[in-house]
Structure formats: C-alpha cells, structure tokens
C-alpha atoms as a PDB file:
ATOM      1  CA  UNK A   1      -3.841 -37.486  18.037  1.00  0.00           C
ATOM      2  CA  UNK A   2      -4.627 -40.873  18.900  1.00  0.00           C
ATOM      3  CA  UNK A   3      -6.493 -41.779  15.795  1.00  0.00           C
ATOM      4  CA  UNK A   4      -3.539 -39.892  13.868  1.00  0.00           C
ATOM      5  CA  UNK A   5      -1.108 -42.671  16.041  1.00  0.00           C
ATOM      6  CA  UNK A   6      -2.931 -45.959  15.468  1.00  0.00           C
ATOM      7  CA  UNK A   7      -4.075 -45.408  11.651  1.00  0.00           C
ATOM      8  CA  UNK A   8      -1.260 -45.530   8.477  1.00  0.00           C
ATOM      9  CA  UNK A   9      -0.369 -43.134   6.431  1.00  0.00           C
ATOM     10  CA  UNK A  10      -2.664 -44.547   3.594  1.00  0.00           C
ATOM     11  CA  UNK A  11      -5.967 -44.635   5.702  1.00  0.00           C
ATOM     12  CA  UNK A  12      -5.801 -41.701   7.680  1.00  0.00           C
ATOM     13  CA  UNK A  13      -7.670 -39.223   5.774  1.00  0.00           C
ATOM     14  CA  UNK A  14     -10.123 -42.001   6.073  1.00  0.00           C
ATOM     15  CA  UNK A  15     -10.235 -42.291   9.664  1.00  0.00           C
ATOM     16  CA  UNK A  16      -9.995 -38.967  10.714  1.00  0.00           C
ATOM     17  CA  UNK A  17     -13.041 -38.070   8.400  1.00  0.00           C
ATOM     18  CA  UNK A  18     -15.098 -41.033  10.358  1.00  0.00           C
ATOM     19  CA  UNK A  19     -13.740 -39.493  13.313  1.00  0.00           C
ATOM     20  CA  UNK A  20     -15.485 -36.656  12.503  1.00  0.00           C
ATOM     21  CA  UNK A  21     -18.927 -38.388  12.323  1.00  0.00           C
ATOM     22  CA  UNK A  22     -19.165 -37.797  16.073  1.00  0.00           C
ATOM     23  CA  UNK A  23     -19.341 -34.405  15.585  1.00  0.00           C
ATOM     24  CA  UNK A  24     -22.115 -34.728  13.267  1.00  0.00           C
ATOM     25  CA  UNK A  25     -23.792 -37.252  15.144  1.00  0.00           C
ATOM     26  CA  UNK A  26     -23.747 -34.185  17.880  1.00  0.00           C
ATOM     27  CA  UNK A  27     -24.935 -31.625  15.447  1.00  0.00           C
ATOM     28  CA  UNK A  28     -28.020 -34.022  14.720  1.00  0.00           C
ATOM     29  CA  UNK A  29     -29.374 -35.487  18.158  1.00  0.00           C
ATOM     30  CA  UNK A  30     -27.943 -32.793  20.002  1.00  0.00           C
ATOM     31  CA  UNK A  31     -30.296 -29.505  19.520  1.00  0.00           C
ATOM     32  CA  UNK A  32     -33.288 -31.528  19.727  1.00  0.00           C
ATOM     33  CA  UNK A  33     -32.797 -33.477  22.723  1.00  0.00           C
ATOM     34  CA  UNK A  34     -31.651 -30.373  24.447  1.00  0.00           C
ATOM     35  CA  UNK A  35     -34.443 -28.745  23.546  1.00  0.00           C
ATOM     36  CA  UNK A  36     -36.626 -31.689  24.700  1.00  0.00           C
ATOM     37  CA  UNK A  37     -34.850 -31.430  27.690  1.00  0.00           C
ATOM     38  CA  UNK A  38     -35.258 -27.772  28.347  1.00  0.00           C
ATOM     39  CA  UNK A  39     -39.126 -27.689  27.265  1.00  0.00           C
ATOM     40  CA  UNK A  40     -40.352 -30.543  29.220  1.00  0.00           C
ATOM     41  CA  UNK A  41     -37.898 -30.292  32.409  1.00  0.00           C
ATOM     42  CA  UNK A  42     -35.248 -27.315  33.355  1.00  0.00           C
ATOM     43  CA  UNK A  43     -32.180 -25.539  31.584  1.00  0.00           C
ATOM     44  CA  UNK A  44     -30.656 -26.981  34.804  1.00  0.00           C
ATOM     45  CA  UNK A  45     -31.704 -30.606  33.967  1.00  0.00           C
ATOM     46  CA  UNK A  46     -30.078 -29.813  30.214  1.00  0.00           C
ATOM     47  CA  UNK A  47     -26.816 -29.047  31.974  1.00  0.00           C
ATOM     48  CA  UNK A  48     -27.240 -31.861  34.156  1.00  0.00           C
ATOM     49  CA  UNK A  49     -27.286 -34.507  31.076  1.00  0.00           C
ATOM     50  CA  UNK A  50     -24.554 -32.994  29.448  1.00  0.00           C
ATOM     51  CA  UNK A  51     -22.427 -33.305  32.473  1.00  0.00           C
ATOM     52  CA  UNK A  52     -23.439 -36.752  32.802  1.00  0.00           C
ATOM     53  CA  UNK A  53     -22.493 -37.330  29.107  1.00  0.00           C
ATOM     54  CA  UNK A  54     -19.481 -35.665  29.716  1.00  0.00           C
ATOM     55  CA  UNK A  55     -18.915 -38.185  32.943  1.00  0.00           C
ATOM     56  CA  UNK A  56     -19.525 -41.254  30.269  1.00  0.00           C
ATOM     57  CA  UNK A  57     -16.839 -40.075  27.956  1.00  0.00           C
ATOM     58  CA  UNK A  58     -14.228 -39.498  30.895  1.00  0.00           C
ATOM     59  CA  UNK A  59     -15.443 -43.754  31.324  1.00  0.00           C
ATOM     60  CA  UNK A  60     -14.540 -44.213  28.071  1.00  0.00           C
ATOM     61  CA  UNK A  61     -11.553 -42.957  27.911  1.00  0.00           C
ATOM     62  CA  UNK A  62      -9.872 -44.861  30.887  1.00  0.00           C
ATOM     63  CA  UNK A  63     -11.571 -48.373  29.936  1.00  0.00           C
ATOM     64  CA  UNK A  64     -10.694 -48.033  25.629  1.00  0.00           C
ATOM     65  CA  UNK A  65      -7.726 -45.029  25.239  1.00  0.00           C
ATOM     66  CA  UNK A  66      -4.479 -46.816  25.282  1.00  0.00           C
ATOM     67  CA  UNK A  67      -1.655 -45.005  28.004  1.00  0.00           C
ATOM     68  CA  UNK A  68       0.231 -44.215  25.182  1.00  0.00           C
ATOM     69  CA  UNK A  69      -0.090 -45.141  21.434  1.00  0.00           C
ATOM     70  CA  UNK A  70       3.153 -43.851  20.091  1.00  0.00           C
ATOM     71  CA  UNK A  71       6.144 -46.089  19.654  1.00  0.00           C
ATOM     72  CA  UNK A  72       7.740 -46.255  22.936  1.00  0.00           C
ATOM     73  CA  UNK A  73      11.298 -46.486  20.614  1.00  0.00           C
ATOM     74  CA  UNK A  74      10.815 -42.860  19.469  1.00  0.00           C
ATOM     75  CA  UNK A  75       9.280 -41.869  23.147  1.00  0.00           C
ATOM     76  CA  UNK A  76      12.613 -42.968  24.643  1.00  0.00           C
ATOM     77  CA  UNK A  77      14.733 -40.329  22.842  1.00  0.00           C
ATOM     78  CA  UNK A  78      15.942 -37.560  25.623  1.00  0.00           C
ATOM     79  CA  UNK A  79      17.247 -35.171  22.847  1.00  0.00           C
ATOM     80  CA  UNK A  80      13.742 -34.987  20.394  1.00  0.00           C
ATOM     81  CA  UNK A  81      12.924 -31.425  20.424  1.00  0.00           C
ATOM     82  CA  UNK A  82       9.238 -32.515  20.269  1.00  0.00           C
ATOM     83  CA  UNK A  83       8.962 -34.719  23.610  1.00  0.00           C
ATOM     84  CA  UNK A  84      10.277 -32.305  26.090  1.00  0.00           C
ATOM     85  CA  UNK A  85       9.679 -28.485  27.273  1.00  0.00           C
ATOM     86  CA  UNK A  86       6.796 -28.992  29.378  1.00  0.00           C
ATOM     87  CA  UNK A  87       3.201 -28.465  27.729  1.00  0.00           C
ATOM     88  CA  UNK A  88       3.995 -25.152  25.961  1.00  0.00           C
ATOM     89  CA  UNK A  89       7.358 -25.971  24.322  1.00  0.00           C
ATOM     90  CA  UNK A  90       7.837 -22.679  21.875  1.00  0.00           C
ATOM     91  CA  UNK A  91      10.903 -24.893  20.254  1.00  0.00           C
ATOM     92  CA  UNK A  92       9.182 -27.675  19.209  1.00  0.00           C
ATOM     93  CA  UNK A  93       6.119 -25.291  17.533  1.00  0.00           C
ATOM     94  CA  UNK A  94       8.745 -22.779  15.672  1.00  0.00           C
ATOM     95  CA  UNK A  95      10.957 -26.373  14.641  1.00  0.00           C
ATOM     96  CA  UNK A  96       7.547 -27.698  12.838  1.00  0.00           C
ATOM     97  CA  UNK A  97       6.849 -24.319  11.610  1.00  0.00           C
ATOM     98  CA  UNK A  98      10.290 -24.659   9.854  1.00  0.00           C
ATOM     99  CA  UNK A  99       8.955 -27.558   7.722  1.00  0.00           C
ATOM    100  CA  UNK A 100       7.487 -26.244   4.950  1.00  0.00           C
ATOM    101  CA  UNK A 101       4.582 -28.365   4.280  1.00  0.00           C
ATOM    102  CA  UNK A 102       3.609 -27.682   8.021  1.00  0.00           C
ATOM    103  CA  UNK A 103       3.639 -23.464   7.404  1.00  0.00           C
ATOM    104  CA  UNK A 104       2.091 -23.815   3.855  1.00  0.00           C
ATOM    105  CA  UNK A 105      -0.982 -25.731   5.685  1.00  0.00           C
ATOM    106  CA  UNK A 106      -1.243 -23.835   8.763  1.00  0.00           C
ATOM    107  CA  UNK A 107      -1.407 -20.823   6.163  1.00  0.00           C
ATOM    108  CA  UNK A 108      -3.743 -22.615   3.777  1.00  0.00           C
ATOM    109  CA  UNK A 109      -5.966 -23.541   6.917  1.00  0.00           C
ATOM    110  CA  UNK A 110      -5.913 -20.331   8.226  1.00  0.00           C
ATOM    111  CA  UNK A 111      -7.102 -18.297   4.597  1.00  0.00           C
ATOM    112  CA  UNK A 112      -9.507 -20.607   4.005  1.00  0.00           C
ATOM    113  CA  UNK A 113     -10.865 -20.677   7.199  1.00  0.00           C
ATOM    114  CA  UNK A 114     -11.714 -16.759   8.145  1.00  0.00           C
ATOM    115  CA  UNK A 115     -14.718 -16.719   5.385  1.00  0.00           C
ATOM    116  CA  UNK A 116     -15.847 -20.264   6.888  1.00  0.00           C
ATOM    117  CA  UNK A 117     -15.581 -18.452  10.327  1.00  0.00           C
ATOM    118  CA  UNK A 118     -17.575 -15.304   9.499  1.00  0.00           C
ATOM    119  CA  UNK A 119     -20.230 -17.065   7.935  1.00  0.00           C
ATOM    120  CA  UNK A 120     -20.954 -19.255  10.922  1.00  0.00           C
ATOM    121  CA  UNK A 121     -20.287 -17.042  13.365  1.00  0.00           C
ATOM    122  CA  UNK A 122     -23.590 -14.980  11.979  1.00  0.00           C
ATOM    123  CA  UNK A 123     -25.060 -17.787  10.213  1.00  0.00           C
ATOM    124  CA  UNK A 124     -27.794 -18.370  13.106  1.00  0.00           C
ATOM    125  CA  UNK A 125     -28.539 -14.665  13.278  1.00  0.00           C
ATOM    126  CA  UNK A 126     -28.391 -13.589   9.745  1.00  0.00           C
ATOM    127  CA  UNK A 127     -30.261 -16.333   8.545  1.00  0.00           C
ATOM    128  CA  UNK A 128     -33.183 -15.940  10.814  1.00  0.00           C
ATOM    129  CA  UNK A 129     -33.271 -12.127   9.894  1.00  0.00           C
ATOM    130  CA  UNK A 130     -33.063 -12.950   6.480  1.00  0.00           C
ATOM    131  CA  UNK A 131     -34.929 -15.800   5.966  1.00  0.00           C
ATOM    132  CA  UNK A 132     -37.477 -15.106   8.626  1.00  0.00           C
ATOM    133  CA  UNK A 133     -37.009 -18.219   9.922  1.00  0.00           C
ATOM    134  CA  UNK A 134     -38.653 -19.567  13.628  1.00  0.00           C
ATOM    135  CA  UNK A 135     -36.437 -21.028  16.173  1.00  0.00           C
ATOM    136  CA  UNK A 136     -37.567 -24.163  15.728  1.00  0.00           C
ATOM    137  CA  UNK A 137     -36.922 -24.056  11.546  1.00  0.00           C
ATOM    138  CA  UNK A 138     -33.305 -22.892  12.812  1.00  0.00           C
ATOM    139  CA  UNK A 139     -33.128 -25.804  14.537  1.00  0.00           C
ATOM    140  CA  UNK A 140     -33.992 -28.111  11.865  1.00  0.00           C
ATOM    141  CA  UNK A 141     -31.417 -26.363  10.066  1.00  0.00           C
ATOM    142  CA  UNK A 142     -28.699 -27.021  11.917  1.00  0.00           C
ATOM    143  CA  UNK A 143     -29.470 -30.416  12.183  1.00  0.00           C
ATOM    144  CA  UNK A 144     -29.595 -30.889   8.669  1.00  0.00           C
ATOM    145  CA  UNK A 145     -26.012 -29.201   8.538  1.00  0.00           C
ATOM    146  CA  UNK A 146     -25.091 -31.750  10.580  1.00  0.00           C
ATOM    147  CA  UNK A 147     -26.385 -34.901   9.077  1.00  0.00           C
ATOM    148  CA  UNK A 148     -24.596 -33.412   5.705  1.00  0.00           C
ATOM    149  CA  UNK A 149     -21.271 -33.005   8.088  1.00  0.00           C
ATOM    150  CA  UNK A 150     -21.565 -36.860   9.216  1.00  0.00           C
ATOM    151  CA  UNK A 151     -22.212 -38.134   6.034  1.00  0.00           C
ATOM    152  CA  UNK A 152     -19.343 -36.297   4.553  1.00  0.00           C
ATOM    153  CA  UNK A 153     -16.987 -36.843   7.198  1.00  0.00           C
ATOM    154  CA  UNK A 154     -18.008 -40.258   7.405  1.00  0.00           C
ATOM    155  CA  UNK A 155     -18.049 -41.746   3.658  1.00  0.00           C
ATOM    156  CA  UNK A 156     -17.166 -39.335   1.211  1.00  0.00           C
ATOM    157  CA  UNK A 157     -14.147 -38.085   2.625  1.00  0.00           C
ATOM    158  CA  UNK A 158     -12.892 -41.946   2.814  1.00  0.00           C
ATOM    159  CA  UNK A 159     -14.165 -42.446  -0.812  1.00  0.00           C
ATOM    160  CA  UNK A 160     -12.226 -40.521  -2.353  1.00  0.00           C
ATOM    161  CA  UNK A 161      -9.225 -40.041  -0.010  1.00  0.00           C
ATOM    162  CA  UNK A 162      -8.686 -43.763  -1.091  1.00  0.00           C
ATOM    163  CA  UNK A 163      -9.635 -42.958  -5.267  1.00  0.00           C
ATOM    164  CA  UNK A 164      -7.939 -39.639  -5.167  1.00  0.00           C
ATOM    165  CA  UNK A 165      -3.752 -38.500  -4.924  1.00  0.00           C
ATOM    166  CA  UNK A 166      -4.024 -35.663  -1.389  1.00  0.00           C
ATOM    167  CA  UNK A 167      -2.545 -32.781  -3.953  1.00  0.00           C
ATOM    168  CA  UNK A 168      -5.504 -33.232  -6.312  1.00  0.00           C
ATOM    169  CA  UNK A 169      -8.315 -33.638  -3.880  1.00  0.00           C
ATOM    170  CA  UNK A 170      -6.446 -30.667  -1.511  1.00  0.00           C
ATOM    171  CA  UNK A 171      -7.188 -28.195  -4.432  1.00  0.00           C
ATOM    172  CA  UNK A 172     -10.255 -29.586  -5.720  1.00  0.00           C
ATOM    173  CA  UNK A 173     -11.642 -29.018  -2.092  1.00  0.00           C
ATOM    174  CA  UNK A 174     -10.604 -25.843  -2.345  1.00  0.00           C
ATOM    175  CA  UNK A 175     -12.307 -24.975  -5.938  1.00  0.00           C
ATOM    176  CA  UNK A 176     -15.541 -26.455  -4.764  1.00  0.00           C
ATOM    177  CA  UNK A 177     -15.468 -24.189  -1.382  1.00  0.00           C
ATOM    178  CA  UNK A 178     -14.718 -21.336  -3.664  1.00  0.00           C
ATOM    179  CA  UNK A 179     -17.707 -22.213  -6.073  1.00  0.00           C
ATOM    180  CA  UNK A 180     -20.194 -22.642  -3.597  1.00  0.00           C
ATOM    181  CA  UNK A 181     -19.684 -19.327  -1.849  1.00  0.00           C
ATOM    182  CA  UNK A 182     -19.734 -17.633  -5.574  1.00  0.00           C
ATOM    183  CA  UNK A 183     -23.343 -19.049  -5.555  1.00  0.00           C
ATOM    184  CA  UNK A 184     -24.066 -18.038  -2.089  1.00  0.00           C
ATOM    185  CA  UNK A 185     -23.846 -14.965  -3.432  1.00  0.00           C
ATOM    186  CA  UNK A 186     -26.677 -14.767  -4.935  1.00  0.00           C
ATOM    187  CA  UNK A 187     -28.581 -17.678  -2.516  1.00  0.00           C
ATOM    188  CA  UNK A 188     -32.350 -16.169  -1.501  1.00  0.00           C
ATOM    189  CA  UNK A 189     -34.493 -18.825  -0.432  1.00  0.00           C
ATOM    190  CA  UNK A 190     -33.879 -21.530   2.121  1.00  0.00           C
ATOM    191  CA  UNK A 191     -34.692 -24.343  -0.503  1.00  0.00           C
ATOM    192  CA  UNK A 192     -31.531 -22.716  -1.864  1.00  0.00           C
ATOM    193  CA  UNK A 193     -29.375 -22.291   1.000  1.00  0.00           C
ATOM    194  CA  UNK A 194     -29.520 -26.586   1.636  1.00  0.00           C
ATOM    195  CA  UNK A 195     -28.977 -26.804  -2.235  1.00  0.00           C
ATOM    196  CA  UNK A 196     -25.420 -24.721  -1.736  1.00  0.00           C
ATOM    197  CA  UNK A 197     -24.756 -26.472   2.002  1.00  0.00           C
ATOM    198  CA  UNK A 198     -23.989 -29.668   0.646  1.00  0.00           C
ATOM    199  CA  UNK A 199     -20.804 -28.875  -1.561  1.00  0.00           C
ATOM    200  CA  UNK A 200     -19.753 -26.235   0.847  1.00  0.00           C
ATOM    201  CA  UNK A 201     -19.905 -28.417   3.562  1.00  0.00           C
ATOM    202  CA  UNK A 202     -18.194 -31.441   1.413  1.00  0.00           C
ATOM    203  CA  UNK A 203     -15.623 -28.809   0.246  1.00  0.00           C
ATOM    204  CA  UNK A 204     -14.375 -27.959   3.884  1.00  0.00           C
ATOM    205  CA  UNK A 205     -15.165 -31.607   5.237  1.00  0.00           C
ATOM    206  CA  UNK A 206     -12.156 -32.371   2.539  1.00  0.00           C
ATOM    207  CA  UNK A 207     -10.067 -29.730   2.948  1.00  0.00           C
ATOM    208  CA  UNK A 208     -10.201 -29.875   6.953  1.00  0.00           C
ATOM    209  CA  UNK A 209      -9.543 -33.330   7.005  1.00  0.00           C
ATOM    210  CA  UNK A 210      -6.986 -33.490   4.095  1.00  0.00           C
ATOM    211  CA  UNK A 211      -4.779 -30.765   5.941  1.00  0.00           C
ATOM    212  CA  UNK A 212      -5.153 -32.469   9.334  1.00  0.00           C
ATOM    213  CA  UNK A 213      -3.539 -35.926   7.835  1.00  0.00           C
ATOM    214  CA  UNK A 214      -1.121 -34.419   5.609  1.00  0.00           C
ATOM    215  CA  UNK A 215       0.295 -32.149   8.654  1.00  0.00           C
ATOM    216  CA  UNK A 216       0.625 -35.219  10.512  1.00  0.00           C
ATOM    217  CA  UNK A 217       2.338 -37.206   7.539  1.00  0.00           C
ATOM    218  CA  UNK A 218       5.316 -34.795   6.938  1.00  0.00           C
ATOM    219  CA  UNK A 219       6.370 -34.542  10.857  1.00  0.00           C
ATOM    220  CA  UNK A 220       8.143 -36.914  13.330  1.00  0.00           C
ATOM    221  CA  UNK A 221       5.789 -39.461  14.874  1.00  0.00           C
ATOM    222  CA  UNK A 222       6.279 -37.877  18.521  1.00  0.00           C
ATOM    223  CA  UNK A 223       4.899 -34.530  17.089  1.00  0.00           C
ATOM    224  CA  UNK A 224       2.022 -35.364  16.080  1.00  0.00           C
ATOM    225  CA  UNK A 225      -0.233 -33.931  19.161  1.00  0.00           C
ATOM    226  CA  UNK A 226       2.018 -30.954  19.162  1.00  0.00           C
ATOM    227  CA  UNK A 227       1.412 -30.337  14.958  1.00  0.00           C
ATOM    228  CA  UNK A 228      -2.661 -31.107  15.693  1.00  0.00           C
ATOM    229  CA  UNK A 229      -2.687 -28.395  18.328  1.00  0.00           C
ATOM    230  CA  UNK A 230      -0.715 -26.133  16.326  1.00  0.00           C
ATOM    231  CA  UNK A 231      -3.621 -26.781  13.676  1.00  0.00           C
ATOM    232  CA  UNK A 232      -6.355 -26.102  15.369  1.00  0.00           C
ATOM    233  CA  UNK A 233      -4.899 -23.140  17.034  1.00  0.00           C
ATOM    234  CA  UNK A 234      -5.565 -21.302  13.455  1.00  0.00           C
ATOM    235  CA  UNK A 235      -9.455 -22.421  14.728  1.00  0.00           C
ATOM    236  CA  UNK A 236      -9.194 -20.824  17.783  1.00  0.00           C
ATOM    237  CA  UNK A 237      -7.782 -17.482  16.515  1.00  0.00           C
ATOM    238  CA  UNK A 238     -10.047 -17.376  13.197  1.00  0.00           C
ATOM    239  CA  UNK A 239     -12.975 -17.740  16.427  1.00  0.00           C
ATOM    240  CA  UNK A 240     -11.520 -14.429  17.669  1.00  0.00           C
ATOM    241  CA  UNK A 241     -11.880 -12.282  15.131  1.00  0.00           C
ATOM    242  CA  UNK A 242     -14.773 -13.707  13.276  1.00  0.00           C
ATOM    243  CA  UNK A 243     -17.632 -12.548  14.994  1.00  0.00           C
ATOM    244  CA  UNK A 244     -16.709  -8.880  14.644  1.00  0.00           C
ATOM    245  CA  UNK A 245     -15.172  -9.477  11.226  1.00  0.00           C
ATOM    246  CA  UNK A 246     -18.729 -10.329  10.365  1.00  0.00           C
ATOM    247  CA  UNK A 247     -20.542  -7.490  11.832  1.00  0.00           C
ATOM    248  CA  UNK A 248     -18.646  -5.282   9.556  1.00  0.00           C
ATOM    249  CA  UNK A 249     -18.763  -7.712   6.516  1.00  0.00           C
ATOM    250  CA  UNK A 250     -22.860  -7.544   6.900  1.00  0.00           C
ATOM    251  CA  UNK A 251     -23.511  -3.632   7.731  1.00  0.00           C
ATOM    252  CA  UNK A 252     -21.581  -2.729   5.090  1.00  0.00           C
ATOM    253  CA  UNK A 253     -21.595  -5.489   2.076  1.00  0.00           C
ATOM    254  CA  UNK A 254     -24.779  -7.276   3.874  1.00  0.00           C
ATOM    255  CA  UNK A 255     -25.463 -11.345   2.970  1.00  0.00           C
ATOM    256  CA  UNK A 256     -23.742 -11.267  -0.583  1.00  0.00           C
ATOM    257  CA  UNK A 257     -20.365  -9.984   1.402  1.00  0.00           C
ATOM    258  CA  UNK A 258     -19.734 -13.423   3.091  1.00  0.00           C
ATOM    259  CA  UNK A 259     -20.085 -14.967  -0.584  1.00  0.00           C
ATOM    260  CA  UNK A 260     -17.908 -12.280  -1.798  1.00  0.00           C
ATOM    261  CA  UNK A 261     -14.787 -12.802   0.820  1.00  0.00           C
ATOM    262  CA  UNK A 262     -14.999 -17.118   0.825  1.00  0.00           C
ATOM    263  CA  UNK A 263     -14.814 -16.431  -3.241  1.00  0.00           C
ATOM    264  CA  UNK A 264     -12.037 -13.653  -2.784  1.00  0.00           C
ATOM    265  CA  UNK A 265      -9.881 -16.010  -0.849  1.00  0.00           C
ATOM    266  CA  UNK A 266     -10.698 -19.656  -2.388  1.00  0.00           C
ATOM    267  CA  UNK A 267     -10.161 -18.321  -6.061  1.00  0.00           C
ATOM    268  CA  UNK A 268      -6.478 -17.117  -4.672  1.00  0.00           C
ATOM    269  CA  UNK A 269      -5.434 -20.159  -2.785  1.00  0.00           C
ATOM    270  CA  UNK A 270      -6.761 -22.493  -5.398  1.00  0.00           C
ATOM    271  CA  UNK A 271      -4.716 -20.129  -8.032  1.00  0.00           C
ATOM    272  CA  UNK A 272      -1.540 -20.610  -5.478  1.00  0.00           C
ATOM    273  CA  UNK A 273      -2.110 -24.344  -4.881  1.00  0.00           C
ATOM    274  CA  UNK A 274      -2.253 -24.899  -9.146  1.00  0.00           C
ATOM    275  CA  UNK A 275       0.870 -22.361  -9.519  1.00  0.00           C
ATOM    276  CA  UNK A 276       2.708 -23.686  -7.006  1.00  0.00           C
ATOM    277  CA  UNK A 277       1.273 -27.875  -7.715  1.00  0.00           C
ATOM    278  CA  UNK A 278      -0.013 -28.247  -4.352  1.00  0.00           C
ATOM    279  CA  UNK A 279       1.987 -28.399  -1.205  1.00  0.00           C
ATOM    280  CA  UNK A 280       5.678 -29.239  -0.566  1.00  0.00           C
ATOM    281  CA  UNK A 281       6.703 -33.072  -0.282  1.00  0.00           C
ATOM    282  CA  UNK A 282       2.996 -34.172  -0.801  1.00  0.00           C
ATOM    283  CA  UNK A 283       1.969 -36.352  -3.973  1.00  0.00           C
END
C-alpha cells in the first residue's frame, strides 16, 4: 500500500515488481542460511534469527515508513465510504467490488491463480517423488525459483511495463502462463523443469504485478490498502483449497494433471481477455 501511495500511475507496475525483489531475495539466501543455521547450531537458534530479523524490520519501519502517505486532503473526508467502518468495513469491499475493473481482476486473479496454487502447494513433494530428488537438490531448487522471481520482479517486469500498454502485457502474461503449463505437461527431467520455470515464473511475475497496479489505478486514492487486501484475499482462499485440490488432481490425473488444469484455465481467460479486449477502463 505504501509503495502503491508514493509511486505514479506510470511507474507503478515498475515499483511494485522491484518491490517484489525482496521476496526473491528471501527465496535465495533464505533456505540456505536456515539450513546453515539448523545444521551447525539448533532449530531453536533458526527461530531465534528470524525473530531477530523480524525485530530489524519492526526498526525499519518506525525510522523510514512515513505516518501516513496518502493525501491528508482526501484523508479529511468524513463521508468516503473507504476511510471509515473500523478494520473490516463490508461497505467499502462490496462498493469496490461494484467497479468493474476491480471484480474482473479479483476474478482474473483468482482463475489464474488455483492452477498456480496446486502446483506449489505439491511442488516440493511431487517433485522429489518424481524426480528423485535429495533434500538438499530441493533446496537448490527453490533457490533457483527464487533468483528467477527477483530477477523478474525486479527488471523485466519494469522493462516492459514501461515498453508495453497494461491490456497487452495483461493478456500476453496470461498466454505465456498458459503455454508453459501446456509444456509442463509433458516436462520429465529436471534440466527441463528450470527450462519451463523461467516463462512460468515471468508469466505470473507479470500478471501478479500487472493486476496489483491496475486494481489500485481504477479506485479512489484512500482505497487503496482496502483494494490490496481485497486482492490478496483471492491468495489466501486459493491457499485453502489448494493443497487438497492437488491431492486429487495427482491420484487421479498424476504430474501431467497440474499442466492440464493451468492450460484449461489460461487458454479460457486469455480467450475472455481477447473477446472481451482486456479489462474495463484500462488502455
């Protein structure tokens, strides 16, 4: 929310995408320094320098996070739906709801998102099955998934969020994720699997970041936080059902049936999004 307040409408793809570097930064040193951590010390001691961390970021935020970072003109208004009702305000969610560029997102997020779900929610387990691969290949894995995320999140998306109109990179992102889970399909070899990662991952990096600033873009500047949390909300319940979604999806379909459903369900939304020319009020 804060990065969606101080950035323009122009450069926020741009700088929510870099402010998604952290996570991949994460993704990279995290694993193997908590493993370090683990091997050479205690679990406890692992827990102990993520709480610490966790005390450095609480610093953070009271020496560098402004008190507020919206425009204290908009703040002041004592009848906008969005700045009142206490911290679960039903109005102000069903009011940006009614916006149709908000519900065409939060439905585009959420249809795109269950296959992404299911796959990572057995990715660690199916893969090591699969690909007989040792905990500490896993490991290397993951890491390289996230040095693809930050270097996606951190220059690509930018590159061609500034090169590219949001309508045509929204449904390229979406024909790319699409394409890369048709050749998941058929994906055997780990060689293979870091071959596919890279356009998958720059696929969602795109479209995750894309919807993020263009829900933020069609709503009042005091709803931003509440249109975020609305956002990742669809995160939180594609989280719920994913991990039994994709004990089904593998007993019965097994590895080519996560291909199979992100294919199913990218082909139709891009189909919509080129029917339809994208989403409501965005260029």
């Amino acid at each position: 929310m804060v990065m969606t307040d101080v950035s323009g409408a122009k450069d926020r793809a741009d700088a929510l995408g870099k402010l998604g570097v952290a996570y991949g930064v994460g993704m990279v040193v995290g694993p193997p320094v908590g493993g370090y951590v683990t091997v050479y010390f205690s679990e406890q001691s692992a827990a102990g320098v993520a709480a610490a961390l966790c005390v450095v970021s609480m610093a953070i935020v009271v020496m560098f996070v402004p008190q507020s970072t919206k425009d204290p003109s908009h703040l002041s208004s004592s009848r906008d739906p969005y700045n009142s009702g206490g911290v679960v305000n039903v109005k102000a969610i069903l009011s940006l709801l009614s916006i149709p560029a908000v519900a065409y997102v939060i439905g585009l997020k959420t249809v795109m998102g269950v296959p992404a779900g299911v796959f990572q929610a057995m990715f660690t387990v199916v893969n090591i099955e699969r690909l007989e691969l040792t905990p500490e290949t896993n490991g290397q894995l993951l890491s390289y998934i996230g040095f693809v995320t930050m270097i996606m999140q951190g220059f690509v998306v930018g590159y061609i969020g500034r090169r590219v109109s949001d309508k045509t990179t929204l449904i390229g992102s979406v024909v790319i994720v699409a394409l890369s889970y048709l050749v998941l399909m058929v994906t055997s070899t780990l060689f293979q699997l870091c071959l596919i990662l890279i356009p998958m991952i720059m696929g969602g990096a795109l479209l995750n970041t894309l919807t993020s600033s263009v829900i933020t873009k069609v709503v009042p500047d005091t709803a931003t936080g509440t249109s975020l949390g609305l956002s990742m909300a669809t995160h939180s319940l594609i989280r719920t059902v994913s991990p039994t979604l994709g004990g089904y999806i593998y007993q019965w379909l097994g590895y080519p049936g996560f291909g199979a459903l992100g294919f199913t369900t990218g082909s139709l939304m891009a189909a919509v999004l080129m029917l339809r020319g994208g989403i409501p009020g965005i260029n």
